[in-house]
N, C-alpha and C. Protein backbone atom coordinates (compact mmCIF):
# COMPACT_ATOMS: atom_id res chain seq x y z
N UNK A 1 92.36 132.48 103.83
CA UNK A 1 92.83 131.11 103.99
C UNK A 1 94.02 131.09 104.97
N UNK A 2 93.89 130.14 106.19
CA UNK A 2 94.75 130.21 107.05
C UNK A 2 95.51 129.34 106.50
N UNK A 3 96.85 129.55 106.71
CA UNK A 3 98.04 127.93 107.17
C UNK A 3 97.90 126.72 107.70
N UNK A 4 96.58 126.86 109.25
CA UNK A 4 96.46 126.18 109.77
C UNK A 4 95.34 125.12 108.68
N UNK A 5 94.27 126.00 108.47
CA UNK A 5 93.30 125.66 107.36
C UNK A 5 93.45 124.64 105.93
N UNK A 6 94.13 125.50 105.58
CA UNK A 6 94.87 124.82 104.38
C UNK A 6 95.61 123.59 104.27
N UNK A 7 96.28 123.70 105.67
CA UNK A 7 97.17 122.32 105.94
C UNK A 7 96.36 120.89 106.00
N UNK A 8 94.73 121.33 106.64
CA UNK A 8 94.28 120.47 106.96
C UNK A 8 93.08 120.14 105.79
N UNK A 9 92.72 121.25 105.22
CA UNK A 9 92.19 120.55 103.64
C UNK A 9 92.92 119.56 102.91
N UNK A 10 94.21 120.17 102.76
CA UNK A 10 95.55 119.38 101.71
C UNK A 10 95.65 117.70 102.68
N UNK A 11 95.40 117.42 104.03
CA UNK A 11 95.68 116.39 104.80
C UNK A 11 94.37 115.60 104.39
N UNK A 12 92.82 115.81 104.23
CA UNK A 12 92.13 115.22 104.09
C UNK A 12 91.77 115.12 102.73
N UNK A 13 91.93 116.12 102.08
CA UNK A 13 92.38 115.50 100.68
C UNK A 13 92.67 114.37 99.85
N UNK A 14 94.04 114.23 100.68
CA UNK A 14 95.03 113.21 100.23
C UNK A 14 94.53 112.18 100.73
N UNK A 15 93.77 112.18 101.72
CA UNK A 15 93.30 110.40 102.38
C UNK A 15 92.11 110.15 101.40
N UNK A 16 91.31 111.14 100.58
CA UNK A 16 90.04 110.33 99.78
C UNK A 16 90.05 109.07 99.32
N UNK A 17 89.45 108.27 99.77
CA UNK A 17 89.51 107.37 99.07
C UNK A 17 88.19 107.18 97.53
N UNK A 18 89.18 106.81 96.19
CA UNK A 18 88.30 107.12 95.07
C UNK A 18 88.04 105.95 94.81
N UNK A 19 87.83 104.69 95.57
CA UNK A 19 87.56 103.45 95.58
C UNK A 19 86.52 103.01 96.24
N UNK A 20 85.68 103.78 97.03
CA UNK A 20 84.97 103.64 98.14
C UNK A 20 83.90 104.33 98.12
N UNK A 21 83.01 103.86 97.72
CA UNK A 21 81.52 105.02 97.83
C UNK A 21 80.30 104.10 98.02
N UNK A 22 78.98 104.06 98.35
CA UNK A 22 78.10 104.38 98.67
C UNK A 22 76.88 104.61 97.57
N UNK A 23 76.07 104.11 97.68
CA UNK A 23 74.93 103.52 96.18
C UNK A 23 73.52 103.97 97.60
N UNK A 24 72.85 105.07 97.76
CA UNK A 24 71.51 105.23 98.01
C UNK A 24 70.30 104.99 97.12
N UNK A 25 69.73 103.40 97.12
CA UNK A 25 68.95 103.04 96.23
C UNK A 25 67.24 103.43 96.90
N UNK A 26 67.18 104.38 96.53
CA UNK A 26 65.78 104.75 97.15
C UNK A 26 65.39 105.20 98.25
N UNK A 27 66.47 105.60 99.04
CA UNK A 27 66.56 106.02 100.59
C UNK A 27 65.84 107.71 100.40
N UNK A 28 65.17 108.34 101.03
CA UNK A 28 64.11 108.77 100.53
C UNK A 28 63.96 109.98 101.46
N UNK A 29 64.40 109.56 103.08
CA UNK A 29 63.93 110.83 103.98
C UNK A 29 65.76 111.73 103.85
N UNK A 30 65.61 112.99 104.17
CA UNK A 30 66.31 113.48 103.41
C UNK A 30 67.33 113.44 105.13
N UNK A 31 66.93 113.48 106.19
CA UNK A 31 67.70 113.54 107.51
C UNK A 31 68.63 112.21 107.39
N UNK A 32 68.02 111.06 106.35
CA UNK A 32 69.00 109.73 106.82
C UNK A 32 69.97 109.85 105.10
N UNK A 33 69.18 110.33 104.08
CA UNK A 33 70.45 110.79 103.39
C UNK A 33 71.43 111.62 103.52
N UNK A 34 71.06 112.70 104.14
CA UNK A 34 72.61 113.64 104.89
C UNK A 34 73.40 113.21 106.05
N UNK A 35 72.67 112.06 106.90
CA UNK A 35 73.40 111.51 107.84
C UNK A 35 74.60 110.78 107.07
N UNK A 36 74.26 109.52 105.72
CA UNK A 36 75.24 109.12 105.14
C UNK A 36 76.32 109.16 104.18
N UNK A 37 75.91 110.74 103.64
CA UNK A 37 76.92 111.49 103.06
C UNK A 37 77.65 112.21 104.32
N UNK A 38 77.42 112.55 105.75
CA UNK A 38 78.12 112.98 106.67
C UNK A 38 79.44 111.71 106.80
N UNK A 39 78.96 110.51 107.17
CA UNK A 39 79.31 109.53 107.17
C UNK A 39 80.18 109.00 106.18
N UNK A 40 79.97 109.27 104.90
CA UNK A 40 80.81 109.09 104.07
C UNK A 40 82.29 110.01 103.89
N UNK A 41 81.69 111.61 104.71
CA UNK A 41 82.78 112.44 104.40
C UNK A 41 83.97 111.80 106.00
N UNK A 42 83.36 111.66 106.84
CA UNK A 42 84.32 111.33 108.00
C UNK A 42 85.00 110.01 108.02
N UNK A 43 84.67 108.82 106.69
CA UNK A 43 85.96 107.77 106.83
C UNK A 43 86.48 108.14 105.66
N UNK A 44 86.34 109.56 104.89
CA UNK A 44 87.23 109.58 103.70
C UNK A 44 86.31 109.06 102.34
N UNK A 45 85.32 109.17 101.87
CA UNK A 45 84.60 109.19 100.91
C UNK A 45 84.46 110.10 100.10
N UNK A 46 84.74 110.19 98.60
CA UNK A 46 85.21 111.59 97.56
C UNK A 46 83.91 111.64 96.99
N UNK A 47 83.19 110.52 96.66
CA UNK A 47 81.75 110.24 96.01
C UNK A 47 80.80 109.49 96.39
N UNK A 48 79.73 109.80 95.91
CA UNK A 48 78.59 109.09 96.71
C UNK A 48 77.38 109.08 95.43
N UNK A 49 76.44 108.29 95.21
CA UNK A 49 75.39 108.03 94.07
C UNK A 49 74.57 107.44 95.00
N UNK A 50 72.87 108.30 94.28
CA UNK A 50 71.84 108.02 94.82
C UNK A 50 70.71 108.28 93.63
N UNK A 51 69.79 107.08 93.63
CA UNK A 51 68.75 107.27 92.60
C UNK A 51 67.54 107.44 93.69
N UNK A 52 67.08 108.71 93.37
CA UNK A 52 66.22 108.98 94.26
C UNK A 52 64.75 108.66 94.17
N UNK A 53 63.61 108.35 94.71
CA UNK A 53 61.88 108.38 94.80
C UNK A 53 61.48 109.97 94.97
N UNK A 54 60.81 109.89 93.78
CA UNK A 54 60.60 111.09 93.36
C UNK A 54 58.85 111.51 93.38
N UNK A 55 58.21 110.28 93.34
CA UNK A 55 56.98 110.71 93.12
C UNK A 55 55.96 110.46 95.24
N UNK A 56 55.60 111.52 94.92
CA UNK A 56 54.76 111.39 96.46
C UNK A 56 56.14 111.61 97.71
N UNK A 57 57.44 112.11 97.44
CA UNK A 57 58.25 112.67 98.64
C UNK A 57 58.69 114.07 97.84
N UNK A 58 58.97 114.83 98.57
CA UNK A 58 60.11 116.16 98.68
C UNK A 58 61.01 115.25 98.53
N UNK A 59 62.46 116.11 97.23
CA UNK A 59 63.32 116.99 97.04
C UNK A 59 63.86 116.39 98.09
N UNK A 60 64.99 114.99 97.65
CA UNK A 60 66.25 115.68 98.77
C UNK A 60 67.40 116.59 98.46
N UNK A 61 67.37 116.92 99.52
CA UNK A 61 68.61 118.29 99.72
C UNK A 61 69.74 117.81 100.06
N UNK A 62 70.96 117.69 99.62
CA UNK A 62 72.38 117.21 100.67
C UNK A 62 72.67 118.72 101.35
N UNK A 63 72.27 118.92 102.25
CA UNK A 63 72.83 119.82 103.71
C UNK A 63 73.03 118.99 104.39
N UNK A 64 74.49 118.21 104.45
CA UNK A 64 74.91 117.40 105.76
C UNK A 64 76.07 117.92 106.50
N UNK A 65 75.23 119.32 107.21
CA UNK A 65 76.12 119.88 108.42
C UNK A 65 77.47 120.48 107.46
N UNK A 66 77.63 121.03 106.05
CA UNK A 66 78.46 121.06 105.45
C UNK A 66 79.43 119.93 104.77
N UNK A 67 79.02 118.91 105.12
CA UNK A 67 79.96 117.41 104.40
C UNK A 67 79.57 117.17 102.42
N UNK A 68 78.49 118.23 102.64
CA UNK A 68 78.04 118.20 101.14
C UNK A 68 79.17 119.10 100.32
N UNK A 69 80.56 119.89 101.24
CA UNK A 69 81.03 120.56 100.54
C UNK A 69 82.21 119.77 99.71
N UNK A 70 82.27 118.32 100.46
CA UNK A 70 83.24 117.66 100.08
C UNK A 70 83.29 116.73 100.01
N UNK A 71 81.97 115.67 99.82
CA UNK A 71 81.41 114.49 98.92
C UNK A 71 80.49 114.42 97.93
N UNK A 72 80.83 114.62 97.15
CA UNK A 72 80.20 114.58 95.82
C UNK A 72 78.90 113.23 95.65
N UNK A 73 77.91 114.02 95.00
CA UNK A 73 76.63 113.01 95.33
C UNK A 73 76.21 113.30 93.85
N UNK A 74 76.37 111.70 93.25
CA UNK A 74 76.13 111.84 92.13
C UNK A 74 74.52 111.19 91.75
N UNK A 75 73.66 112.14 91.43
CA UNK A 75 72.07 111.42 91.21
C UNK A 75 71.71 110.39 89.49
N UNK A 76 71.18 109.22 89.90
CA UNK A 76 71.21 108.67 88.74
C UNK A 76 69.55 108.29 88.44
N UNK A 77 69.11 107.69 87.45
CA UNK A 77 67.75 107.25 87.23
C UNK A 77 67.78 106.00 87.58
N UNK A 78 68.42 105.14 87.42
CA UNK A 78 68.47 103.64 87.61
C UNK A 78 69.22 103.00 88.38
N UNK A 79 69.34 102.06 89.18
CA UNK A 79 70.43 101.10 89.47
C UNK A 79 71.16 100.81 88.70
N UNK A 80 70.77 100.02 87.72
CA UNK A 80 71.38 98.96 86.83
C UNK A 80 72.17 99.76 86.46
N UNK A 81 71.86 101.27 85.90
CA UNK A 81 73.10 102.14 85.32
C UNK A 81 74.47 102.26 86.04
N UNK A 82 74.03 102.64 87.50
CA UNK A 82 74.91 102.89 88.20
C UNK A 82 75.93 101.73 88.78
N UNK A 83 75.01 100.89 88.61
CA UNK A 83 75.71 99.44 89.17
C UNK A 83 76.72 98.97 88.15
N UNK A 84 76.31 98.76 86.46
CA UNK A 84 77.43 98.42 85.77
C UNK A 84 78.69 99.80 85.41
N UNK A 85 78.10 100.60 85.60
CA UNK A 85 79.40 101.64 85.57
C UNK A 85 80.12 101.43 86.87
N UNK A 86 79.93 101.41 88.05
CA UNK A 86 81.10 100.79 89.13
C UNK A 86 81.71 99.22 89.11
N UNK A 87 80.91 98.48 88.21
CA UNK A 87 81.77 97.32 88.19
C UNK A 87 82.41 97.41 86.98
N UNK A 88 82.56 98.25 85.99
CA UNK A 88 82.91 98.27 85.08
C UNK A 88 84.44 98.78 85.40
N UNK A 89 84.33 99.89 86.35
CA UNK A 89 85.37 100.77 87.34
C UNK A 89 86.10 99.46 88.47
N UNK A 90 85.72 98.22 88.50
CA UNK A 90 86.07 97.31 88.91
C UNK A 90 85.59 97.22 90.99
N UNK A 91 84.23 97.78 91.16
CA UNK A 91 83.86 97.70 92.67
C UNK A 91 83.52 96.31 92.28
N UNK A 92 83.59 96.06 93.56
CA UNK A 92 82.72 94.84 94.30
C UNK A 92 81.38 95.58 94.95
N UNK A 93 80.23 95.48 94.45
CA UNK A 93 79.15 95.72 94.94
C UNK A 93 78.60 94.56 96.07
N UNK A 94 77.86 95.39 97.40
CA UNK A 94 77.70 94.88 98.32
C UNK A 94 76.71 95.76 98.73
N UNK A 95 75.41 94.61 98.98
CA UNK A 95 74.03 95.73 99.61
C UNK A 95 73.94 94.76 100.95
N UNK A 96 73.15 95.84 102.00
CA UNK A 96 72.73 95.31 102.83
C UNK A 96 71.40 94.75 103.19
N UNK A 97 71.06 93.51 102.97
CA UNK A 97 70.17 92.52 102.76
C UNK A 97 70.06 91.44 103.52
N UNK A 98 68.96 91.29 104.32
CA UNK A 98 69.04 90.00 104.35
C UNK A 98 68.08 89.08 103.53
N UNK A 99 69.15 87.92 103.47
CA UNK A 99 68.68 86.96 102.76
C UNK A 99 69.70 85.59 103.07
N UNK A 100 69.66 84.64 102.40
CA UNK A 100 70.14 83.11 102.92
C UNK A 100 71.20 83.43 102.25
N UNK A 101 72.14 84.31 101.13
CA UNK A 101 73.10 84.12 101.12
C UNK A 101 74.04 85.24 101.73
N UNK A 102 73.54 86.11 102.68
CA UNK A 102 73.99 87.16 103.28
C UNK A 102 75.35 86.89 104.00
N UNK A 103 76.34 87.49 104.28
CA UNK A 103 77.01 87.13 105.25
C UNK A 103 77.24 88.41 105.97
N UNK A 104 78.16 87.94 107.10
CA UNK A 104 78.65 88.86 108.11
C UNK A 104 79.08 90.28 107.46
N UNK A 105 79.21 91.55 107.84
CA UNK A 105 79.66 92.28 107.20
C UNK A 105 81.02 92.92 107.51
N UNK A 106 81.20 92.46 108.52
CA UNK A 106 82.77 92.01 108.60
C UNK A 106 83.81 91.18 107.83
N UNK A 107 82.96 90.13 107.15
CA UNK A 107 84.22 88.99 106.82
C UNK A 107 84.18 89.45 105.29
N UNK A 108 83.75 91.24 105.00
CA UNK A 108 84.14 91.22 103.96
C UNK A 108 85.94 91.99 103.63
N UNK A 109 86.02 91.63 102.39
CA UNK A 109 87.93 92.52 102.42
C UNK A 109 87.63 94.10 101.90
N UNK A 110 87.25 94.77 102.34
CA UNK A 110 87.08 96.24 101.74
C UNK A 110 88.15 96.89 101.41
N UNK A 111 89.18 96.36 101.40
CA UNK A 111 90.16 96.90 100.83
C UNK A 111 90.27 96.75 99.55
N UNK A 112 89.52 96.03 98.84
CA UNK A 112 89.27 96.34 97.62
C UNK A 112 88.37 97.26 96.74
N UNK A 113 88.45 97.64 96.12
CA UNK A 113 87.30 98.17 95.59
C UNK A 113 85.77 98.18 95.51
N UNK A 114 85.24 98.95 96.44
CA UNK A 114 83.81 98.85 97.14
C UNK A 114 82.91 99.56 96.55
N UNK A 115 81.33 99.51 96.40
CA UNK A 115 80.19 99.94 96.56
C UNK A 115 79.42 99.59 97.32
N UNK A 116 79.12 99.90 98.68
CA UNK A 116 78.25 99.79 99.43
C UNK A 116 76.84 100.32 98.91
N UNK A 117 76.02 99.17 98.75
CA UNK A 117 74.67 99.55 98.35
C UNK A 117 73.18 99.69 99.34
N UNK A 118 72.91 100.51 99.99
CA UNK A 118 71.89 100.80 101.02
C UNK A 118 70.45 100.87 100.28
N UNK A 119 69.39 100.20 101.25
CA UNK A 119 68.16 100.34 100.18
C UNK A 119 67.03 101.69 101.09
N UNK A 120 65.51 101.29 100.39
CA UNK A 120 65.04 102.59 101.14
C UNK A 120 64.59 102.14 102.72
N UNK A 121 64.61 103.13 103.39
CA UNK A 121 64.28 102.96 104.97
C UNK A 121 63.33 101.49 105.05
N UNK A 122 62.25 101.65 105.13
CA UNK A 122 61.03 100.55 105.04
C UNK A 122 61.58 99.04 104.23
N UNK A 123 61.76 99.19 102.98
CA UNK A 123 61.56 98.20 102.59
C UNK A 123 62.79 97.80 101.60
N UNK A 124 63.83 98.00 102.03
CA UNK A 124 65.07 97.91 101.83
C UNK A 124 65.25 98.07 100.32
N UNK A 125 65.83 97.47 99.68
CA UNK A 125 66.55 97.42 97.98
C UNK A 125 65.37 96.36 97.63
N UNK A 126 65.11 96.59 95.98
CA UNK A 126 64.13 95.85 95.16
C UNK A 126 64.85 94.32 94.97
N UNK A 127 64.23 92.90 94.27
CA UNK A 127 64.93 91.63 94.01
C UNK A 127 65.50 92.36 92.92
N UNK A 128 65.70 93.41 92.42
CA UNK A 128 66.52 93.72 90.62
C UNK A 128 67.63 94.04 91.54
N UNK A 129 67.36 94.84 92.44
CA UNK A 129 69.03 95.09 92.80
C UNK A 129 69.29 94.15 93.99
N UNK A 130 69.10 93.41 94.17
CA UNK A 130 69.15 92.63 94.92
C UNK A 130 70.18 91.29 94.04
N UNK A 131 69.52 91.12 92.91
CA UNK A 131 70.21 90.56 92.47
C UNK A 131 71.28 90.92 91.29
N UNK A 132 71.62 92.55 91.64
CA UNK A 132 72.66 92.53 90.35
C UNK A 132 73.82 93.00 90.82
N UNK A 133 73.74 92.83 92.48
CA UNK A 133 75.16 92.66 93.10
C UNK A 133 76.20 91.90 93.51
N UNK A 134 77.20 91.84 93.99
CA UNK A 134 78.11 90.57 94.13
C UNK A 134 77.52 89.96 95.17
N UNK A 135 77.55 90.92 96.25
CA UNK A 135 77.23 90.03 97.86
C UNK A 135 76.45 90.67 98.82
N UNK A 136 75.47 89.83 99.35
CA UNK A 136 74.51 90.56 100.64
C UNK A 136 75.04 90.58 102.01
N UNK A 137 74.90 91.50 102.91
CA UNK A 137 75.75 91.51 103.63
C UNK A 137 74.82 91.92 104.82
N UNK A 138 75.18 91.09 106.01
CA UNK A 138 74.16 92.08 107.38
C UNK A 138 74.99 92.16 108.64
N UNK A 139 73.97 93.02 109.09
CA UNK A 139 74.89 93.71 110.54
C UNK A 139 73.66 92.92 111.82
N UNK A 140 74.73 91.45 112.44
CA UNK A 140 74.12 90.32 112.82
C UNK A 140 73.54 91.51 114.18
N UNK A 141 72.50 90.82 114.79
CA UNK A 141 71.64 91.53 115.66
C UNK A 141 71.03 90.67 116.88
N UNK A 142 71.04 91.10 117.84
CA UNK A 142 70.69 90.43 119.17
C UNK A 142 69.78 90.51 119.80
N UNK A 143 68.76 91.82 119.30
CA UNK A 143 67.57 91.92 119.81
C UNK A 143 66.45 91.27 119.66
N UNK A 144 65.16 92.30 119.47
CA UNK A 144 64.05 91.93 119.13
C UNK A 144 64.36 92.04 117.58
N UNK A 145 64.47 93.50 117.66
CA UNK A 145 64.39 94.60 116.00
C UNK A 145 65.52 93.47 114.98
N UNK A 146 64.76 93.87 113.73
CA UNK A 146 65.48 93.06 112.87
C UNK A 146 66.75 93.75 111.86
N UNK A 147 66.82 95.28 112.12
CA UNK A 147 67.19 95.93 111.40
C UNK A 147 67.40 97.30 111.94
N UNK A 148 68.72 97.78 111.70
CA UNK A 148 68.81 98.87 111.81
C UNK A 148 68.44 100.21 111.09
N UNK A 149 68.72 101.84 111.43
CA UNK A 149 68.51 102.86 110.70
C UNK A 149 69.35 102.74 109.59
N UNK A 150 68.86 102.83 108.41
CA UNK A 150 69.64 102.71 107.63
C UNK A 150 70.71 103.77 107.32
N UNK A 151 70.92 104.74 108.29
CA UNK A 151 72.25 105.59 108.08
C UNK A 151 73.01 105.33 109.27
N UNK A 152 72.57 104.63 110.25
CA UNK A 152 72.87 103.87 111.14
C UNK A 152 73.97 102.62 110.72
N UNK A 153 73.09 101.97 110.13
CA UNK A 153 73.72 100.62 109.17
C UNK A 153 74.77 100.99 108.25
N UNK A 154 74.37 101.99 107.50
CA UNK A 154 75.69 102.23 106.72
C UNK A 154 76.70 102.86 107.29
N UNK A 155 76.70 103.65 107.89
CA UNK A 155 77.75 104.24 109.15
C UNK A 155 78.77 103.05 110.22
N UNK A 156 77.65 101.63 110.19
CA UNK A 156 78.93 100.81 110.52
C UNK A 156 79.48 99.88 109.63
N UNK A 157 79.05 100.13 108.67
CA UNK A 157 79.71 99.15 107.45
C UNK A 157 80.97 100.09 107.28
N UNK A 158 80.80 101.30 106.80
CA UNK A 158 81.70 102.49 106.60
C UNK A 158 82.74 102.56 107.46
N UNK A 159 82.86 102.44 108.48
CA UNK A 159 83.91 102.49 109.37
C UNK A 159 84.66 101.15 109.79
N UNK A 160 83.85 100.35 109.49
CA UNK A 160 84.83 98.56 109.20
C UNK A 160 85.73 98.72 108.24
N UNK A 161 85.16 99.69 107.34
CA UNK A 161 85.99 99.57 105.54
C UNK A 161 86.59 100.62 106.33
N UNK A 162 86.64 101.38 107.13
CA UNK A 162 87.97 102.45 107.37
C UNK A 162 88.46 101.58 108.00
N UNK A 163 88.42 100.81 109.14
CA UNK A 163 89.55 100.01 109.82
C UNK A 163 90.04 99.34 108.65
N UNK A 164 89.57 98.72 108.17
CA UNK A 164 90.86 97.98 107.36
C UNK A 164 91.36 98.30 106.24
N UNK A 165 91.49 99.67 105.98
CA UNK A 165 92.03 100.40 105.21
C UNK A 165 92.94 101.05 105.79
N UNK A 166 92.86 101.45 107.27
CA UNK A 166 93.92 102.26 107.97
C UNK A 166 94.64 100.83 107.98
N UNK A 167 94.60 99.86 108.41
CA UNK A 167 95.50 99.04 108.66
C UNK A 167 96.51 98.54 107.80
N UNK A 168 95.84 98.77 106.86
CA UNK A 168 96.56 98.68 105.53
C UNK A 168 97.16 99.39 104.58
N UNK A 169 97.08 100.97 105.03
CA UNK A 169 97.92 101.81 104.81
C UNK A 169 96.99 102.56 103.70
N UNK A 170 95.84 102.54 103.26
CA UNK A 170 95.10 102.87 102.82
C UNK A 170 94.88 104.30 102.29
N UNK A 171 95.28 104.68 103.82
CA UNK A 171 95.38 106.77 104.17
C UNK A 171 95.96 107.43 103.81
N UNK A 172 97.44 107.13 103.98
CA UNK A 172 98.77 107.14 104.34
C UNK A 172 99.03 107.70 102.48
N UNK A 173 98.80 107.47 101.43
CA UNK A 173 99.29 107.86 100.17
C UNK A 173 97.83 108.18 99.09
N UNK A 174 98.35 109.59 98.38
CA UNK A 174 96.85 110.41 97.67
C UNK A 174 96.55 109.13 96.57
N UNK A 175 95.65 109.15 96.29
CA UNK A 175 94.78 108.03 95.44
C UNK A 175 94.27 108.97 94.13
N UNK A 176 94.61 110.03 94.18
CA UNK A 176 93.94 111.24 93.21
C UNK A 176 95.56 111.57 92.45
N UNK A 177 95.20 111.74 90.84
CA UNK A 177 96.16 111.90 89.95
C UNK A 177 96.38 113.53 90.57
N UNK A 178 97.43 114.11 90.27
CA UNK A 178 97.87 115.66 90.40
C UNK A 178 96.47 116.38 89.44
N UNK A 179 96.07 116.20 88.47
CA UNK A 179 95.37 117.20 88.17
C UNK A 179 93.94 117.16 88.89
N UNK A 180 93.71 115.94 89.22
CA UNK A 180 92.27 116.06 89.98
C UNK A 180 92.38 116.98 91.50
N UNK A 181 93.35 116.14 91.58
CA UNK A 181 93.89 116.99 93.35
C UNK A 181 93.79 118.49 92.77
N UNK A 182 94.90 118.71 92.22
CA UNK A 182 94.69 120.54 92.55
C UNK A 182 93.69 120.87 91.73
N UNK A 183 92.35 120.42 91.13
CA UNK A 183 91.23 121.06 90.95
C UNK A 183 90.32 120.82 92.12
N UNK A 184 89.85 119.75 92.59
CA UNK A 184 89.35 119.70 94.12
C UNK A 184 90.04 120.87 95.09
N UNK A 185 91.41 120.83 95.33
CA UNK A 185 91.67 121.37 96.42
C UNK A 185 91.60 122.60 96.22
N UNK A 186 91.43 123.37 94.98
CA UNK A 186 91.25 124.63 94.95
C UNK A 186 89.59 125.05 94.82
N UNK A 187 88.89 123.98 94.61
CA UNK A 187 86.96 124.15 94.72
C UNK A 187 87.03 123.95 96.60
N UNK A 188 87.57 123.31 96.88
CA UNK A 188 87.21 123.29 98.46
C UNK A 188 87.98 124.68 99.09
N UNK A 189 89.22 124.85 98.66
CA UNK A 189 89.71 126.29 99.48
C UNK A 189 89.02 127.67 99.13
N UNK A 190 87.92 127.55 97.54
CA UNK A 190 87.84 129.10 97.30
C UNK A 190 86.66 128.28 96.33
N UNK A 191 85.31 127.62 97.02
CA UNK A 191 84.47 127.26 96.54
C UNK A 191 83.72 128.96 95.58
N UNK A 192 83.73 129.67 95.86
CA UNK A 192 83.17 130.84 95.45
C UNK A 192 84.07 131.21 94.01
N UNK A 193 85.01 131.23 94.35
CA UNK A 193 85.65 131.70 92.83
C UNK A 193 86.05 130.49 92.20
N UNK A 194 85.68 129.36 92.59
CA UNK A 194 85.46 128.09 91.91
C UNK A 194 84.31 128.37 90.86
N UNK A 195 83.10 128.47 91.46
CA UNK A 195 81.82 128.80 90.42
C UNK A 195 81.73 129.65 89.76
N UNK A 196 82.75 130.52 89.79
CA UNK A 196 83.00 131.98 89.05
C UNK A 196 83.79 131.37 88.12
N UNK A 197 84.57 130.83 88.39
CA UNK A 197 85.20 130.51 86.52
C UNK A 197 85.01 129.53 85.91
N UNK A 198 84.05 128.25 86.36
CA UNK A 198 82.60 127.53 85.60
C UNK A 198 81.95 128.14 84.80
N UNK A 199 81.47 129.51 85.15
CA UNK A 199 80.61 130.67 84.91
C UNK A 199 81.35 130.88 83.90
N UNK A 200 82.46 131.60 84.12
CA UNK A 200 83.04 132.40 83.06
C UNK A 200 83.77 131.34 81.93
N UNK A 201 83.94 130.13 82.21
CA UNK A 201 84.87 129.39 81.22
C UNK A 201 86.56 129.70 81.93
N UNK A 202 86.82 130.45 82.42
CA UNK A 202 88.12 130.53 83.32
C UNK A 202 88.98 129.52 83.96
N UNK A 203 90.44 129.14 83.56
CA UNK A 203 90.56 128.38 84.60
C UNK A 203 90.78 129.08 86.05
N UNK A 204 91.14 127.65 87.11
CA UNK A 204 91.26 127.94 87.77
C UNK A 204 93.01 128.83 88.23
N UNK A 205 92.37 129.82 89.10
CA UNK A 205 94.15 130.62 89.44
C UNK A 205 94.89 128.84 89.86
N UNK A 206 96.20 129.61 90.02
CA UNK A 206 96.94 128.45 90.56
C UNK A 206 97.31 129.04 92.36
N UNK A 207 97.39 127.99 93.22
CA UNK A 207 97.40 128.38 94.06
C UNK A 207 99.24 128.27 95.04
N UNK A 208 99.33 129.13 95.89
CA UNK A 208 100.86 129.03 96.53
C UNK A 208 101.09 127.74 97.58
N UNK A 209 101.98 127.83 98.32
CA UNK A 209 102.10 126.97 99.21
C UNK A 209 101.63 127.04 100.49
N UNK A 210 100.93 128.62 100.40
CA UNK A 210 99.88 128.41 101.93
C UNK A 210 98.22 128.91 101.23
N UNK A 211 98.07 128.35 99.77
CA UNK A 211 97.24 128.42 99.75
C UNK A 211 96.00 129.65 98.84
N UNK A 212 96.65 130.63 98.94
CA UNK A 212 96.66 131.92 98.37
C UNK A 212 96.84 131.98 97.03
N UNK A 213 96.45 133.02 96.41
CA UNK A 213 96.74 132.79 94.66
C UNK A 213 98.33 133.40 94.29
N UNK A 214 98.59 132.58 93.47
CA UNK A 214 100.18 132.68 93.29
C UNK A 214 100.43 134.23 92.50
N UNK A 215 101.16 134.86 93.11
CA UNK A 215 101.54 136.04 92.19
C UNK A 215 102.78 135.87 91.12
N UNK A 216 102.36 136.80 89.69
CA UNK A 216 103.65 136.13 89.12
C UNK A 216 103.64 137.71 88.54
């Protein structure tokens, strides 16, 4: 573990945002689900939930270029499950839909507490989840095409909610209590002897100020 290394785990760390994640409702090819867990790890996303289609596709895999080492992808059976446990956690759920009460996906405030809800490639989110969110939201379009890739689409919703989170200071202070932080930051610096004391029931060593295990 370098200095340089370490400095910059402990820097992206601290920007997670644990307010901000990402609902894959059926998204299915496994290249546009690792595109949006990539996507999720580069504006600062700690978690991510996806209920996957299971019958007649392959197994998705999160290999996103390594971003799987540091967004957590939580798999569920249902929407509805996943949906009232984040509003329960107090998100504002928001899928991308069109429909007559859709709006811009700009004029939303993401500085609040978000779930961005993406549906599957083809044929977007079902009317159940369609209707057991707060607000539909689209990314207005000038062409022919009516719709974008959907890791495409979520990639610019994602980075609207980073602008106005940087603007708002969003980054700038850790959102993670002390004990979550130094259990993350020590699974991301020494993922290997992370699973070794899962294994063993062990905690984790404690670590120094560049990173290294503390000698006592």
């Amino acid at each position: 573990m370098t200095p340089a290394r370490f400095k910059k785990i402990k820097q992206i760390l601290r920007a997670r945002q644990t307010d901000l994640t990402v609902v894959m409702d059926w998204v299915h090819k496994p290249h546009n689900f690792n595109a949006i867990i990539r996507s999720c790890d580069a504006v600062g996303v700690l978690e991510a939930h996806y209920i996957p289609v299971e019958d007649g596709y392959r197994p998705l895999t999160n290999t996103a270029k390594g971003s799987q080492k540091y967004v957590t992808a939580h798999k569920h059976d249902d929407f509805i499950a996943v949906a009232s446990h984040l509003k329960k956690q107090g998100h504002q759920l928001l899928v991308a839909h069109l429909s007559d009460q859709a709006v811009d996906y700009r004029a939303i405030d993401y500085t609040q507490p978000t779930a961005i809800v993406m549906g599957a490639e083809l044929d977007g989110v079902s009317q159940a989840t369609a209707d057991a969110v707060d607000q539909h939201i689209i990314i207005p379009m000038l062409g022919m095409v009516e719709s974008l890739n959907v890791s495409v689409a979520c990639a610019l919703i994602l980075y609207e909610a980073q602008r106005q989170r940087e603007s708002a200071g969003m980054y700038e202070n850790c959102s993670l209590d002390k004990k979550t932080y130094d259990q993350i930051l020590f699974e991301w610096c020494w993922p290997k002897i992370a699973d070794l004391c899962k294994k063993t029931g062990k905690p984790y060593p404690l670590l120094d100020e560049h990173g290294e295990f503390k000698s006592f």
